[in-house]
Protein backbone atom coordinates (compact mmCIF):
# COMPACT_ATOMS: atom_id res chain seq x y z
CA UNK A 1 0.00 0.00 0.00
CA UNK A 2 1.76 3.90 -0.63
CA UNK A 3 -1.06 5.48 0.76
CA UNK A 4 0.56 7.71 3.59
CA UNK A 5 4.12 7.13 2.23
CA UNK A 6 6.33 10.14 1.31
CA UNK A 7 6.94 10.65 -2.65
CA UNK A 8 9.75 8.31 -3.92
CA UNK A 9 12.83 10.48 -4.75
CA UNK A 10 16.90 9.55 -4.19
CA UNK A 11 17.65 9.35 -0.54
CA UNK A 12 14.19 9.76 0.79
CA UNK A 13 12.68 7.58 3.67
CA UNK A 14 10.32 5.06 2.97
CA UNK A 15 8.47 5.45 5.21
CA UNK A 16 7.36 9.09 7.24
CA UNK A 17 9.08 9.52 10.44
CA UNK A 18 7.49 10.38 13.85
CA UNK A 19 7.51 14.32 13.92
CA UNK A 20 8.05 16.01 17.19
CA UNK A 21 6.61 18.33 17.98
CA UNK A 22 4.25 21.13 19.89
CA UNK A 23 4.65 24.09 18.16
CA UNK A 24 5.71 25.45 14.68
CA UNK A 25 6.57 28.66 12.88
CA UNK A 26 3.49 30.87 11.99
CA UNK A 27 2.24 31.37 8.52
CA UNK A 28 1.21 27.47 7.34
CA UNK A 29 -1.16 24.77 8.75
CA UNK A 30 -0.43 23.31 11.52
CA UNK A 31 0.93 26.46 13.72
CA UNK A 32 0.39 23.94 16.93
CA UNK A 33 0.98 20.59 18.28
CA UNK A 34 -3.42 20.31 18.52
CA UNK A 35 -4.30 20.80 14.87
CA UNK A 36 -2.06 18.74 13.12
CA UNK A 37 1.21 16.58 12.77
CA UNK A 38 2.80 15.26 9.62
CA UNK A 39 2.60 11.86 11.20
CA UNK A 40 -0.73 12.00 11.80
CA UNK A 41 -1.50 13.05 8.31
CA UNK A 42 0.51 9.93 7.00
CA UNK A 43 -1.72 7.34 9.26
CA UNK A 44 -4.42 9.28 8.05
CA UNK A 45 -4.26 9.21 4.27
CA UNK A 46 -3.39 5.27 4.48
CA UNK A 47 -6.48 4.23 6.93
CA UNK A 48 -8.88 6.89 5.02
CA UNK A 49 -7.81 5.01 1.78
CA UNK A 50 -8.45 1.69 3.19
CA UNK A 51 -11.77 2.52 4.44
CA UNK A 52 -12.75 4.85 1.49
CA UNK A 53 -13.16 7.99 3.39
CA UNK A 54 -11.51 10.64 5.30
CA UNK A 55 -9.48 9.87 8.32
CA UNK A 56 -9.23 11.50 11.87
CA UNK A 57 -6.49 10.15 14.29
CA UNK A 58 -7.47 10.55 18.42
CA UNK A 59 -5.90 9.95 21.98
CA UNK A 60 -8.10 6.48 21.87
CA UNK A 61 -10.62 4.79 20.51
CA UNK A 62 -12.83 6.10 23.15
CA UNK A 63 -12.00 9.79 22.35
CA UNK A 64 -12.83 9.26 18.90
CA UNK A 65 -16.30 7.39 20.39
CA UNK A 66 -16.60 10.65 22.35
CA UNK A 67 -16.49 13.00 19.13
CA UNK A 68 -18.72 11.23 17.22
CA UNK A 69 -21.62 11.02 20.47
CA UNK A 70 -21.01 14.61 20.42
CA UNK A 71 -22.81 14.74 17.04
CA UNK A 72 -25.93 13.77 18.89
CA UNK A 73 -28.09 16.76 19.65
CA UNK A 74 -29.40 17.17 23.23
CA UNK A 75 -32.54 14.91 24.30
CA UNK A 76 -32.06 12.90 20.64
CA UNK A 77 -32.42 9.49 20.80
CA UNK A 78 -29.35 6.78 19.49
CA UNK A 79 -29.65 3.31 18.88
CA UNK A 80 -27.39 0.89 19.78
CA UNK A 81 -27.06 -2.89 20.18
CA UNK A 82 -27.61 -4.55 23.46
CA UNK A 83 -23.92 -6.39 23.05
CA UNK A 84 -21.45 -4.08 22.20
CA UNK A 85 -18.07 -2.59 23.70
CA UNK A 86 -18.58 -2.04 27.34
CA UNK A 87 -16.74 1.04 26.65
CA UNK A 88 -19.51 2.88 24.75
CA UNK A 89 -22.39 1.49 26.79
CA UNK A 90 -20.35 3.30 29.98
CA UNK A 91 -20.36 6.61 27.90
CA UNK A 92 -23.98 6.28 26.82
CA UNK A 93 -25.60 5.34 30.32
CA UNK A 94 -23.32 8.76 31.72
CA UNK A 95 -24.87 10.96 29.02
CA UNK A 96 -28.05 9.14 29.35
CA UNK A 97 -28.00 10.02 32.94
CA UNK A 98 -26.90 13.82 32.70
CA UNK A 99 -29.99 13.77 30.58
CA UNK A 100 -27.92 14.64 27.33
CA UNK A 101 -29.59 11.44 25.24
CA UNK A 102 -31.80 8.85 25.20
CA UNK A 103 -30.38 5.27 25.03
CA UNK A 104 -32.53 2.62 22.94
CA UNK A 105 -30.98 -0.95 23.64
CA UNK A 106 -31.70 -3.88 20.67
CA UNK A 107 -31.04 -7.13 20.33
CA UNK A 108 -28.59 -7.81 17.14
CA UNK A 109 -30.64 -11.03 16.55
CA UNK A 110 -33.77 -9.11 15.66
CA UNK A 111 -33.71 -7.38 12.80
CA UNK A 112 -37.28 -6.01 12.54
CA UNK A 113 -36.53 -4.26 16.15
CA UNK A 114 -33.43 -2.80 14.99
CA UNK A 115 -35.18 -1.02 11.48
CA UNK A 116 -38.01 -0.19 13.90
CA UNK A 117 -36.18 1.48 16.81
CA UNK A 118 -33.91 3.20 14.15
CA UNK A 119 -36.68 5.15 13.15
CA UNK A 120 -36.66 7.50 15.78
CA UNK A 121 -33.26 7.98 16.10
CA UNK A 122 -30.89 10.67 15.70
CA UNK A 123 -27.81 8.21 15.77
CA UNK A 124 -27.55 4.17 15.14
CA UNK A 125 -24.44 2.35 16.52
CA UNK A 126 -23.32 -0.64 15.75
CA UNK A 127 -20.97 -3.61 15.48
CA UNK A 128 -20.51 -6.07 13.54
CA UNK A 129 -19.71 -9.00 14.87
CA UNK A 130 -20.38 -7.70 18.39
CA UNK A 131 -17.88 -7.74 21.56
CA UNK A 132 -18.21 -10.31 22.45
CA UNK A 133 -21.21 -12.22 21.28
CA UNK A 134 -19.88 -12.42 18.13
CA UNK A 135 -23.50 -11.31 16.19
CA UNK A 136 -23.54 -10.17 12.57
CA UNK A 137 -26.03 -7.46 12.00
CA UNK A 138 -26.94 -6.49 8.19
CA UNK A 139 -25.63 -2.84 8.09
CA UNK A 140 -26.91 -1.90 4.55
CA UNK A 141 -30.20 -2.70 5.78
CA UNK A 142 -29.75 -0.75 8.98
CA UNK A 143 -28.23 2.19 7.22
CA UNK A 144 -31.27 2.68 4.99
CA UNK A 145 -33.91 2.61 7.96
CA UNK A 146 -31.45 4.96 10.10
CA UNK A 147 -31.29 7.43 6.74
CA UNK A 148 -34.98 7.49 6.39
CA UNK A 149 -35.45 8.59 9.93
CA UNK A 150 -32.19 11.39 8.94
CA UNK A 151 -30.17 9.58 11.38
CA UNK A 152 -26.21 9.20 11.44
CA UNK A 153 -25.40 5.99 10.90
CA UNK A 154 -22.13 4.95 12.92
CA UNK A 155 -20.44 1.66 12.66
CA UNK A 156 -17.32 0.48 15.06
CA UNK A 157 -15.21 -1.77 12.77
CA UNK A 158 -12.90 -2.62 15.17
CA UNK A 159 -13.31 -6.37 14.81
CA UNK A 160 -14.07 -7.01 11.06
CA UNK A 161 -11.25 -3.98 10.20
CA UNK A 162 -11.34 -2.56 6.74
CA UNK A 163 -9.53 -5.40 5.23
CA UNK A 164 -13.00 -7.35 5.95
CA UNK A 165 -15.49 -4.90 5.78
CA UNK A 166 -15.97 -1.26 4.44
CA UNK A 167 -19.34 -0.26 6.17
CA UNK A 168 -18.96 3.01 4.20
CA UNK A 169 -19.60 1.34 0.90
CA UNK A 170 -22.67 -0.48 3.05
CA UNK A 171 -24.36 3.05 3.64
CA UNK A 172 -22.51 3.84 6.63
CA UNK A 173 -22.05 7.43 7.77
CA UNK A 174 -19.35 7.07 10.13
CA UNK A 175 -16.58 4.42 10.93
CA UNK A 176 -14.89 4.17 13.91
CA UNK A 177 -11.46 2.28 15.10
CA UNK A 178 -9.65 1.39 18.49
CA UNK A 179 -6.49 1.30 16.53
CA UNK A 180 -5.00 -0.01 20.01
CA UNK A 181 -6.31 -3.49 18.28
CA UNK A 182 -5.83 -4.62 15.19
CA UNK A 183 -4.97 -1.49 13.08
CA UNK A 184 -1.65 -1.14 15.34
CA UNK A 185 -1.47 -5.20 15.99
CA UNK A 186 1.55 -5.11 18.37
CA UNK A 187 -0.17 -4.46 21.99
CA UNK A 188 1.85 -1.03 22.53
CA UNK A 189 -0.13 1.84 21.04
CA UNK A 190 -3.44 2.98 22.50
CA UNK A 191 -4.96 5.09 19.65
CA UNK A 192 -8.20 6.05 17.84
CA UNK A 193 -9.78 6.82 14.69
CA UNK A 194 -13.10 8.01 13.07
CA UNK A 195 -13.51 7.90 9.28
CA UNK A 196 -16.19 9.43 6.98
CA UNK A 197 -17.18 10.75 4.06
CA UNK A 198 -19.40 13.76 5.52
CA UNK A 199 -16.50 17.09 5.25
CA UNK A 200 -19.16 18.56 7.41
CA UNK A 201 -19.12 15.73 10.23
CA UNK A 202 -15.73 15.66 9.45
CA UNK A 203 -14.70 19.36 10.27
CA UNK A 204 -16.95 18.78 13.66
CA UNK A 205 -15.25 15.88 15.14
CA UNK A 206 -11.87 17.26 14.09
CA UNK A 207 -12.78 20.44 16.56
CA UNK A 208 -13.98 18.11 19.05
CA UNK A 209 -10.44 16.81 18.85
CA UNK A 210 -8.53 20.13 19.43
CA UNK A 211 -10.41 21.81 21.73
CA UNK A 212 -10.87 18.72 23.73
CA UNK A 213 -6.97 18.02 23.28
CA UNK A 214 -7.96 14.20 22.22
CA UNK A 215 -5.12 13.69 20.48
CA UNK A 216 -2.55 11.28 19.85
CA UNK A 217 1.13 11.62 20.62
CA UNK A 218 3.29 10.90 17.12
CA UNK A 219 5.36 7.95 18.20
CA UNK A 220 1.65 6.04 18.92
CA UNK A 221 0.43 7.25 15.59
CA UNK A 222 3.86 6.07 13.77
CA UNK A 223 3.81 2.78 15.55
CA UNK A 224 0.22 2.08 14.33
CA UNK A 225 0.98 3.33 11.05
CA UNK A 226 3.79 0.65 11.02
CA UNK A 227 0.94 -1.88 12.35
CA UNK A 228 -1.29 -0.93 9.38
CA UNK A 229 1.43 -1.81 7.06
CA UNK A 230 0.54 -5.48 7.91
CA UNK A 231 -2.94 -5.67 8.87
CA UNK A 232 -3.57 -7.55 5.84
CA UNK A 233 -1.26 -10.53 6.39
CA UNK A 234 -1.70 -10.57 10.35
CA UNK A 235 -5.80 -10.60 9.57
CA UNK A 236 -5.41 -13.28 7.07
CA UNK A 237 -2.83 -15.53 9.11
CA UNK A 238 -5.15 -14.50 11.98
CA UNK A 239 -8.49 -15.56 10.39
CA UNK A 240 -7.09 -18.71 9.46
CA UNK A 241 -6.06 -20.11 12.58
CA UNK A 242 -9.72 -18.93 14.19
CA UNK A 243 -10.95 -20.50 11.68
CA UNK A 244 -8.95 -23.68 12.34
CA UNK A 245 -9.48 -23.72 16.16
CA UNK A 246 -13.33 -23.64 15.51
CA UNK A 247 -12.91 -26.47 13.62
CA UNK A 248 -10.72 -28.58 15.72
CA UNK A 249 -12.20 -27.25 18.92
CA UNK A 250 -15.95 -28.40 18.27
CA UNK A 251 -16.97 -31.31 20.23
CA UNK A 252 -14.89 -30.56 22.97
CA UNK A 253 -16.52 -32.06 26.16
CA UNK A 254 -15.36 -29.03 27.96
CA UNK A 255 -17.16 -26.31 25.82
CA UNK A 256 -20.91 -25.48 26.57
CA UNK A 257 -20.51 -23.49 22.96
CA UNK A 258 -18.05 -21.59 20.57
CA UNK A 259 -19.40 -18.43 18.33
CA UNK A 260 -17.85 -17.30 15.74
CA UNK A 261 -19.26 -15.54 12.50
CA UNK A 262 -17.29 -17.44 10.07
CA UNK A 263 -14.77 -14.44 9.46
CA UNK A 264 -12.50 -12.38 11.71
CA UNK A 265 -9.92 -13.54 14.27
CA UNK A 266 -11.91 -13.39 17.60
CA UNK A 267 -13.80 -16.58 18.70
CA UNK A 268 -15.81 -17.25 22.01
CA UNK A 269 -16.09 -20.14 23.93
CA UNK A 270 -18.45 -20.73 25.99
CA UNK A 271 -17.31 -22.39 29.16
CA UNK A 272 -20.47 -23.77 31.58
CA UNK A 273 -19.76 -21.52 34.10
CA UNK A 274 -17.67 -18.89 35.96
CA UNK A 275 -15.54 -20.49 38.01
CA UNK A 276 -14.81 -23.32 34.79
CA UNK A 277 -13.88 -20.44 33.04
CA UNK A 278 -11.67 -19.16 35.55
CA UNK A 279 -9.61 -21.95 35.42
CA UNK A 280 -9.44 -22.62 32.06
CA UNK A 281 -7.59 -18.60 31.35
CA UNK A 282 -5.29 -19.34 34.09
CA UNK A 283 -3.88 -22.65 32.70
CA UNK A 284 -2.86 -21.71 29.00
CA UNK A 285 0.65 -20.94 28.61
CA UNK A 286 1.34 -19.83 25.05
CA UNK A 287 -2.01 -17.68 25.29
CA UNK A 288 -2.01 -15.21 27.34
CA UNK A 289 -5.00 -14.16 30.03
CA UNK A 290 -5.29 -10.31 29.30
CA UNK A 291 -8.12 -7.57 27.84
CA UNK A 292 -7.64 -6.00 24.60
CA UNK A 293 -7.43 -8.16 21.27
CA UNK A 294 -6.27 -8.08 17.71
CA UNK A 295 -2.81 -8.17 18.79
CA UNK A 296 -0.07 -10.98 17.09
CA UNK A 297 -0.15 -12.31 20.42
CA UNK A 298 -3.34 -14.47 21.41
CA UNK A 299 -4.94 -13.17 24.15
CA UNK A 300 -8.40 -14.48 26.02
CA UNK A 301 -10.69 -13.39 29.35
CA UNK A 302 -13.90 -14.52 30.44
CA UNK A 303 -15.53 -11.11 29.91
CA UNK A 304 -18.12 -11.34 32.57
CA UNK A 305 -15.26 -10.45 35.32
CA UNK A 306 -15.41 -7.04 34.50
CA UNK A 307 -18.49 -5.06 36.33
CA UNK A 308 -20.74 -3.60 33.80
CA UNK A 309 -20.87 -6.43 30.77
CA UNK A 310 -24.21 -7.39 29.42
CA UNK A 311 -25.67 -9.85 31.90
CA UNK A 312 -26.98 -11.54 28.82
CA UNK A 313 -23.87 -12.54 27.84
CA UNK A 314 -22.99 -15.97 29.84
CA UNK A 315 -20.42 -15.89 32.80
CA UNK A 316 -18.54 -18.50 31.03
CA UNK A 317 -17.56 -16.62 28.43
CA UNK A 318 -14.41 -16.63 27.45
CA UNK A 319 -13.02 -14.27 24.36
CA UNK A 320 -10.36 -15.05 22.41
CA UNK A 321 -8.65 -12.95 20.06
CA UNK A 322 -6.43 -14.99 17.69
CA UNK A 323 -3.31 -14.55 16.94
CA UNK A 324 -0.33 -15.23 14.45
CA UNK A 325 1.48 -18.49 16.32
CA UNK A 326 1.47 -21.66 14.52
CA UNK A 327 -2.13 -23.10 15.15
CA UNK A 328 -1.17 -26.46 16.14
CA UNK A 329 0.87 -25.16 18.88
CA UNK A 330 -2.35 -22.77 19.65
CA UNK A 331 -4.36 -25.72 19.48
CA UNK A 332 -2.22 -27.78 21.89
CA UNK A 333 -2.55 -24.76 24.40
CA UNK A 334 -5.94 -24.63 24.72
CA UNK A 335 -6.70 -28.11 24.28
CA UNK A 336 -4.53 -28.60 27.69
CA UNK A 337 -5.93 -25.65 29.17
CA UNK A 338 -9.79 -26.94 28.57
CA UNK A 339 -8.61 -30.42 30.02
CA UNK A 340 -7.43 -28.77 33.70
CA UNK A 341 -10.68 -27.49 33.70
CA UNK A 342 -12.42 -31.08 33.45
CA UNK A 343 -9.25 -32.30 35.77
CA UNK A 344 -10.32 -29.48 38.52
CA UNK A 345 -6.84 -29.20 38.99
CA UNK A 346 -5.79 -25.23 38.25
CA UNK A 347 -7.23 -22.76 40.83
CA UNK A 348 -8.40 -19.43 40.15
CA UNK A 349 -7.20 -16.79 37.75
CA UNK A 350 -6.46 -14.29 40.31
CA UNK A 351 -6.48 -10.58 39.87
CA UNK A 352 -10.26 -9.28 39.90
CA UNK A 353 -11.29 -6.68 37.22
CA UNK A 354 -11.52 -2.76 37.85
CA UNK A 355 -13.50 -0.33 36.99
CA UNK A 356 -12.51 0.40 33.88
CA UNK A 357 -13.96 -0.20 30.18
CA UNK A 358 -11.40 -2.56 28.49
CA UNK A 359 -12.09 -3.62 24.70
């Protein structure tokens, strides 16, 4: 990809290097360390061409979750799926209760709800698949029904990313990215993005970002550049061992259930209970028991240890997020891992959740 590279000449980088810096000399652009950064324009042009829109870099992806909810006008009403990020749910229910929005919840696995609830919405948000159920949503569908009611149509892509899915071309407004996950891929940037086609929208949330200061330092924004040079292989080597581990892994006596959508990297099993769970993340050993995902590292939780998760979702939950290691040796791990938790034999996974919204 040479989106976001600088123009091949003798002697010139490949790639564009991490600018720093707060302020500059008077007369062009940028003039401060808020409103712009070479870097940040490089990140930009290569995830906005990947996507098909225009991309805005942020502090997080909850920052850029936060400029796009500040589209929504006071007392309008936004849509969103019952299983989603815990992370937006936490910033709805606060605006909700400061009396700034209404919250509609709906259940992925209806459709007709969704069209119907969209109808009297300002703003529809959605993922597809869903953290972590795993539910795939028809977003062209959804985008029509939230555009006849003139409502922005928002869609987190974190999971799918846009080497899966461009919910632009699908009719979506706005696209937004943790690019802590798989954008950056290497479990050391926390980073945002929103994408759109809207110069209007755009402008806005690009405001939001300076005069909220939600923005990202340029080493993060380098480092996930660097990331987003291999999404596509890590996704596809990714993918494929999911795909394998589904495979492989159903029929295990030890699993109540595994969803996956049939694409992406993340899988859930579904252990029969918390304390089975428990004990199954605390016995891998290649894995490794931690929050976030879409890293080249495979990672898993049971996501019902941290306060606030949909109590539809089942306390045996586990979410995996599959990595790039060989799958056999993946396979080995958690096959061992599921058997201590038939065995009894591994005690608890220590360490209880905090407060926070992890992805």
């Amino acid at each position: 990809m040479s989106a976001g590279r600088p123009p091949a000449a003798a002697d010139s980088p490949l790639n564009v290097p991490p600018t720093f810096a707060s302020t500059y000399t008077a007369g062009g652009d940028l003039e401060y360390g808020r409103f712009g950064n070479p870097t940040w324009s490089a990140f930009e042009e290569a995830l906005g061409a990947l996507e098909g829109g225009t991309c805005r870099v942020f502090a997080s992806g909850l920052a850029a979750t936060a400029a796009v909810l500040d589209q929504v006008p006071t007392g309008g009403t936004v849509v969103v799926l019952e299983h989603g990020y815990l992370g937006t749910h936490t910033q709805l229910a606060r605006l909700e209760e400061r009396g700034l929005l209404r919250r509609v919840l709906v259940d992925a696995l209806d459709p007709e709800a969704i069209l119907a609830a969209a109808a009297g919405a300002s703003l529809v948000w959605i993922e597809s698949p869903t953290n972590p159920a795993l539910e795939v949503v028809d977003i062209a569908a959804i985008s029509r029904a939230a555009h006849a009611a003139g409502a922005l149509m928002v869609v987190d892509n974190t999971f799918a990313t846009p080497i899966l899915q461009q919910p632009l071309d699908l009719g979506a407004d706005v696209v937004v990215h943790s690019a802590t996950k798989f954008i950056a891929g290497h479990s050391d940037v926390v980073m945002g993005a929103v994408v759109s086609r809207d110069e209007q929208l755009l402008a806005r949330v690009t405001a939001y970002r300076s005069i909220q200061g939600a923005t990202p330092g340029p080493m993060e924004v380098f480092l996930a550049l660097r990331g987003l040079r291999t999404l596509a292989l890590r996704v596809e080597r990714a993918q494929s061992n999911a795909q394998q581990l589904v495979e492989r892994l159903t029929g295990n006596v030890a699993l109540a259930d595994i969803r996956y959508p049939g694409f992406g990297a993340i899988v859930s099993l579904v252990l029969p209970d918390a304390a089975t769970a428990d004990r199954f993340v605390a016995s891998v050993r290649l894995a490794r028991h931690a929050t976030s995902l879409g890293s080249v590292e495979t990672t898993l939780e049971r996501r019902r240890r941290w306060p606030g998760e949909a109590p539809t979702i089942p306390e045996g939950l586990v979410r995996v997020s599959v990595g790039i290691e060989h799958v056999d040796d993946l396979f080995d791990d958690l096959c061992s891992a599921l058997g201590s938790t038939l065995d009894g034999a591994v005690g608890g996974a220590g360490g209880g959740a905090g407060s926070g919204a992890p992805y």
